[in-house]
C-alpha atoms as a PDB file:
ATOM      1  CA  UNK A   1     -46.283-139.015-235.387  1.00  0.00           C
ATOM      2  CA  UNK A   2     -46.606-138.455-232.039  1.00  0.00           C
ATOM      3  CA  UNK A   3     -49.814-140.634-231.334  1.00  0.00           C
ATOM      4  CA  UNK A   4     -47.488-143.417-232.767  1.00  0.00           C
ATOM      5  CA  UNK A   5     -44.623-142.829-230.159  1.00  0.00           C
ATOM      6  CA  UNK A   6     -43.398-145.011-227.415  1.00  0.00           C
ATOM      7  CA  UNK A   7     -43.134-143.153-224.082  1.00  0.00           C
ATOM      8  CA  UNK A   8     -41.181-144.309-220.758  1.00  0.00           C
ATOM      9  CA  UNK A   9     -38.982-146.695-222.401  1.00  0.00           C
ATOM     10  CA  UNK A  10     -35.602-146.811-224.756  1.00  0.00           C
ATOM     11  CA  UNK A  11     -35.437-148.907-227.095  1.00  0.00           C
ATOM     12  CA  UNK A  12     -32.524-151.437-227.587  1.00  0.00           C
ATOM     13  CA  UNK A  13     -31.060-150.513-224.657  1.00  0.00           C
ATOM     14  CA  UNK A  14     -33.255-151.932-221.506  1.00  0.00           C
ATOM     15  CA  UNK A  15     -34.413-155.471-221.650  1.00  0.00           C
ATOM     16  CA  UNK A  16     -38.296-156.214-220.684  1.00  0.00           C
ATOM     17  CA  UNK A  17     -37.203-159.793-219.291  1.00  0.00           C
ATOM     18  CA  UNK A  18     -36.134-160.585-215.845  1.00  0.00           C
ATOM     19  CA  UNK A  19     -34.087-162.751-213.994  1.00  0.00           C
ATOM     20  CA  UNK A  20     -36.272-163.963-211.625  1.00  0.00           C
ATOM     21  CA  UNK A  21     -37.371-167.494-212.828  1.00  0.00           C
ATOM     22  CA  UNK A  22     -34.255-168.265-214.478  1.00  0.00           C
ATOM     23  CA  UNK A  23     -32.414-171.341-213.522  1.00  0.00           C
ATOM     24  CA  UNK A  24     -28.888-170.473-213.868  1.00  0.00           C
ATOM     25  CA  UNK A  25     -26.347-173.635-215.045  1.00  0.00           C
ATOM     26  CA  UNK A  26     -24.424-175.702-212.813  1.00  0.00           C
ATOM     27  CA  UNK A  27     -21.341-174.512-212.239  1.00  0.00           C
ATOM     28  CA  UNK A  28     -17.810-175.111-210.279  1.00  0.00           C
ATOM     29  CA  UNK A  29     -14.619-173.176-209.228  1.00  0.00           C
ATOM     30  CA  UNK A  30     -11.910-174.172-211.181  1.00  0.00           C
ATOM     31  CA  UNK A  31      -8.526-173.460-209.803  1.00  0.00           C
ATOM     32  CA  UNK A  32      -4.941-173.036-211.553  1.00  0.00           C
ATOM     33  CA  UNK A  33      -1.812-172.370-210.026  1.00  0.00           C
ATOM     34  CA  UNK A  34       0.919-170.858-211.128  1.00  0.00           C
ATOM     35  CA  UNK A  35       4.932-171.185-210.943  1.00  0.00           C
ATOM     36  CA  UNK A  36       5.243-167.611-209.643  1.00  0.00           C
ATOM     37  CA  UNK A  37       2.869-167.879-207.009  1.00  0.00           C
ATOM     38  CA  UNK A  38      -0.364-166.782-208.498  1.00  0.00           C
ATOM     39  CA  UNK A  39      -3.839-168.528-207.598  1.00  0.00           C
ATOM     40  CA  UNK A  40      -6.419-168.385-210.674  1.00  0.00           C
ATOM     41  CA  UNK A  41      -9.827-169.307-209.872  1.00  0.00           C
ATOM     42  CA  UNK A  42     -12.616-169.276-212.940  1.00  0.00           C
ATOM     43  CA  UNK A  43     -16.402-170.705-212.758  1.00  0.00           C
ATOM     44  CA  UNK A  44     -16.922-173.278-215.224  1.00  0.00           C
ATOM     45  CA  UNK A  45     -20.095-175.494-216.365  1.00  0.00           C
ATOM     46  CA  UNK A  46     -20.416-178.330-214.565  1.00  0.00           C
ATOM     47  CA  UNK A  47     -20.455-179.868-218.250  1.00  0.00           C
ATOM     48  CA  UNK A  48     -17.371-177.959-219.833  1.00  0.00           C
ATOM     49  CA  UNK A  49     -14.554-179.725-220.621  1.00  0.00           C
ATOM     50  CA  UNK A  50     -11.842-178.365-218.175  1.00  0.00           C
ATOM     51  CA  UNK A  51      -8.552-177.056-219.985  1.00  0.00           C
ATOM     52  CA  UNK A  52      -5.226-178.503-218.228  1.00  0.00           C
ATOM     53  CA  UNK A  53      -3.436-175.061-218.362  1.00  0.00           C
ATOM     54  CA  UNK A  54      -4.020-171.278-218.664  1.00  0.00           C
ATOM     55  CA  UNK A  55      -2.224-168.642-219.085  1.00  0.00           C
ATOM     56  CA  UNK A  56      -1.359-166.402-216.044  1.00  0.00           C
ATOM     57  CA  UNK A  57      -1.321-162.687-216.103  1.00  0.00           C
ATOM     58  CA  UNK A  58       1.871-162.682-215.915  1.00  0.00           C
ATOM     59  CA  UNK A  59       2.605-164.437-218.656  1.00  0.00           C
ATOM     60  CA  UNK A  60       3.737-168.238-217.251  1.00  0.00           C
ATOM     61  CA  UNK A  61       1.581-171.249-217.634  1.00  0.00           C
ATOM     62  CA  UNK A  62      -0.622-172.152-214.441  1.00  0.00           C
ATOM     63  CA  UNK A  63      -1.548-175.637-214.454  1.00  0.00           C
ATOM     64  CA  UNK A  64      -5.040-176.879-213.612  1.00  0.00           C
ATOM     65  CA  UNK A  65      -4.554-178.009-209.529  1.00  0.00           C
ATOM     66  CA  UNK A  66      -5.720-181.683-208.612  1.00  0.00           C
ATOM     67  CA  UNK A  67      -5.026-182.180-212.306  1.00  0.00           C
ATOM     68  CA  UNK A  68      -3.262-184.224-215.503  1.00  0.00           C
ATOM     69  CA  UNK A  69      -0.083-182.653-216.201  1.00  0.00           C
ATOM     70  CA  UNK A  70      -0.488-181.643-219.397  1.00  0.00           C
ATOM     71  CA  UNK A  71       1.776-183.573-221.952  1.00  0.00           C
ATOM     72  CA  UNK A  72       5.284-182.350-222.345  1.00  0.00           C
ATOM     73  CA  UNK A  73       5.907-181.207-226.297  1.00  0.00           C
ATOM     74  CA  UNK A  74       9.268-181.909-227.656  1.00  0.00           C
ATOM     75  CA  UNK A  75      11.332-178.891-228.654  1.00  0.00           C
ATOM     76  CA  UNK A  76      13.562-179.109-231.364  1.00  0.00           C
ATOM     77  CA  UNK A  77      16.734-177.838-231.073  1.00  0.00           C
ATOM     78  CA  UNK A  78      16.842-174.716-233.328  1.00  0.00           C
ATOM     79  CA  UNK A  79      18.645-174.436-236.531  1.00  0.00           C
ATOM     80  CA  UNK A  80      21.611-171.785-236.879  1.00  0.00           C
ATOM     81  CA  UNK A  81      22.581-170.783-240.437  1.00  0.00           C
ATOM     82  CA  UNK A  82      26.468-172.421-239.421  1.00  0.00           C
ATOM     83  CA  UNK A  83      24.458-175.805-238.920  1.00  0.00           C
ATOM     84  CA  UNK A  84      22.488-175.792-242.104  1.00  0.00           C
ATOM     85  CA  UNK A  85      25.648-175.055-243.996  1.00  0.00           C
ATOM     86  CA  UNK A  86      27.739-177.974-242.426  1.00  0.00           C
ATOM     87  CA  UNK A  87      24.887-180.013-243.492  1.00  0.00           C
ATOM     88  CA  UNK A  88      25.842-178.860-247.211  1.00  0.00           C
ATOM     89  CA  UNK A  89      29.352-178.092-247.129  1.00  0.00           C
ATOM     90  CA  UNK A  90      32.738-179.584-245.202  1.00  0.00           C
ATOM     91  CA  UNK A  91      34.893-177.244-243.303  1.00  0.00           C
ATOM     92  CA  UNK A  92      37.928-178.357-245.754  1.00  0.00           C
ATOM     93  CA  UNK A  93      35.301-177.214-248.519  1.00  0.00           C
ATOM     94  CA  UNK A  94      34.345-174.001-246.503  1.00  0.00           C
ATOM     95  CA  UNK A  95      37.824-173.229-245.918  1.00  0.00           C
ATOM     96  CA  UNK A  96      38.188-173.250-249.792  1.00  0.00           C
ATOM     97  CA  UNK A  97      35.677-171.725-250.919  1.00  0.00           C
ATOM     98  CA  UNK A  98      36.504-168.612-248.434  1.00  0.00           C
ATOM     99  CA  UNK A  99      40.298-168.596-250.261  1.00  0.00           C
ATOM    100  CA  UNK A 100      38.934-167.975-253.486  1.00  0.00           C
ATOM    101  CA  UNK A 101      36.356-165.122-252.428  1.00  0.00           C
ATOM    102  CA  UNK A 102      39.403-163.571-250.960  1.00  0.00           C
ATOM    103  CA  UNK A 103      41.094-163.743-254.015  1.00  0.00           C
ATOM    104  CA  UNK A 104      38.694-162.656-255.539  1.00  0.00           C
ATOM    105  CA  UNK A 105      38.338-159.376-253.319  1.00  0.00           C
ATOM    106  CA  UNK A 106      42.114-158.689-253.553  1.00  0.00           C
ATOM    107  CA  UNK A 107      42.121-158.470-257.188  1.00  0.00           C
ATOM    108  CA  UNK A 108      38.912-156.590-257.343  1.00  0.00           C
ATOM    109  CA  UNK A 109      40.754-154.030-254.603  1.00  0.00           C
ATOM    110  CA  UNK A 110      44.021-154.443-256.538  1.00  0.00           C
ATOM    111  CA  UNK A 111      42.696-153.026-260.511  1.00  0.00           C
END
């Protein structure tokens, strides 16, 4: 077993390739700026499609500088239950509808 056994080297855990003749890729700085200030600068391929926005550390959207603005989404206004039930009902028919649940409770209190 011993004959068999590698000496002066771990395996898995140290590479026998080098860096030396390795052409590394083309690459540029990429910088985003955001509301609050912030500079963010990331290397990109010279081939890699640039995003328009990233995300800033602290939390708002820095937009890519010398860049598209990125398109502007349109927000819907959000739904509150009172709207979705106007959509159904009429206040006259709300109004109603809450007299005879009233009723209702004051004969259940009243037996």
């Amino acid at each position: 077993m011993a004959d068999r056994a590698l000496r002066g080297m771990r395996l898995g855990t140290q590479s026998l390739e080098s860096i030396e003749h390795a052409e590394l890729a083309a690459r540029r700085d990429v910088h985003y700026d955001c509301p609050n200030g912030h500079i963010l600068t990331f290397p990109f391929s010279v081939e890699a499609d640039v995003p328009l926005s990233w995300e800033c550390h602290c939390g708002a959207l820095a937009l890519l500088r010398d860049g598209d603005q990125p398109e502007a989404k349109e927000e819907k206004a959000a739904r509150t239950h009172w709207d979705m039930l106007l959509e159904r009902r009429t206040i006259p028919e709300l109004e109603e509808l809450l007299e005879e649940r009233l009723e209702y409770l004051r004969s259940m209190r009243a037996s």
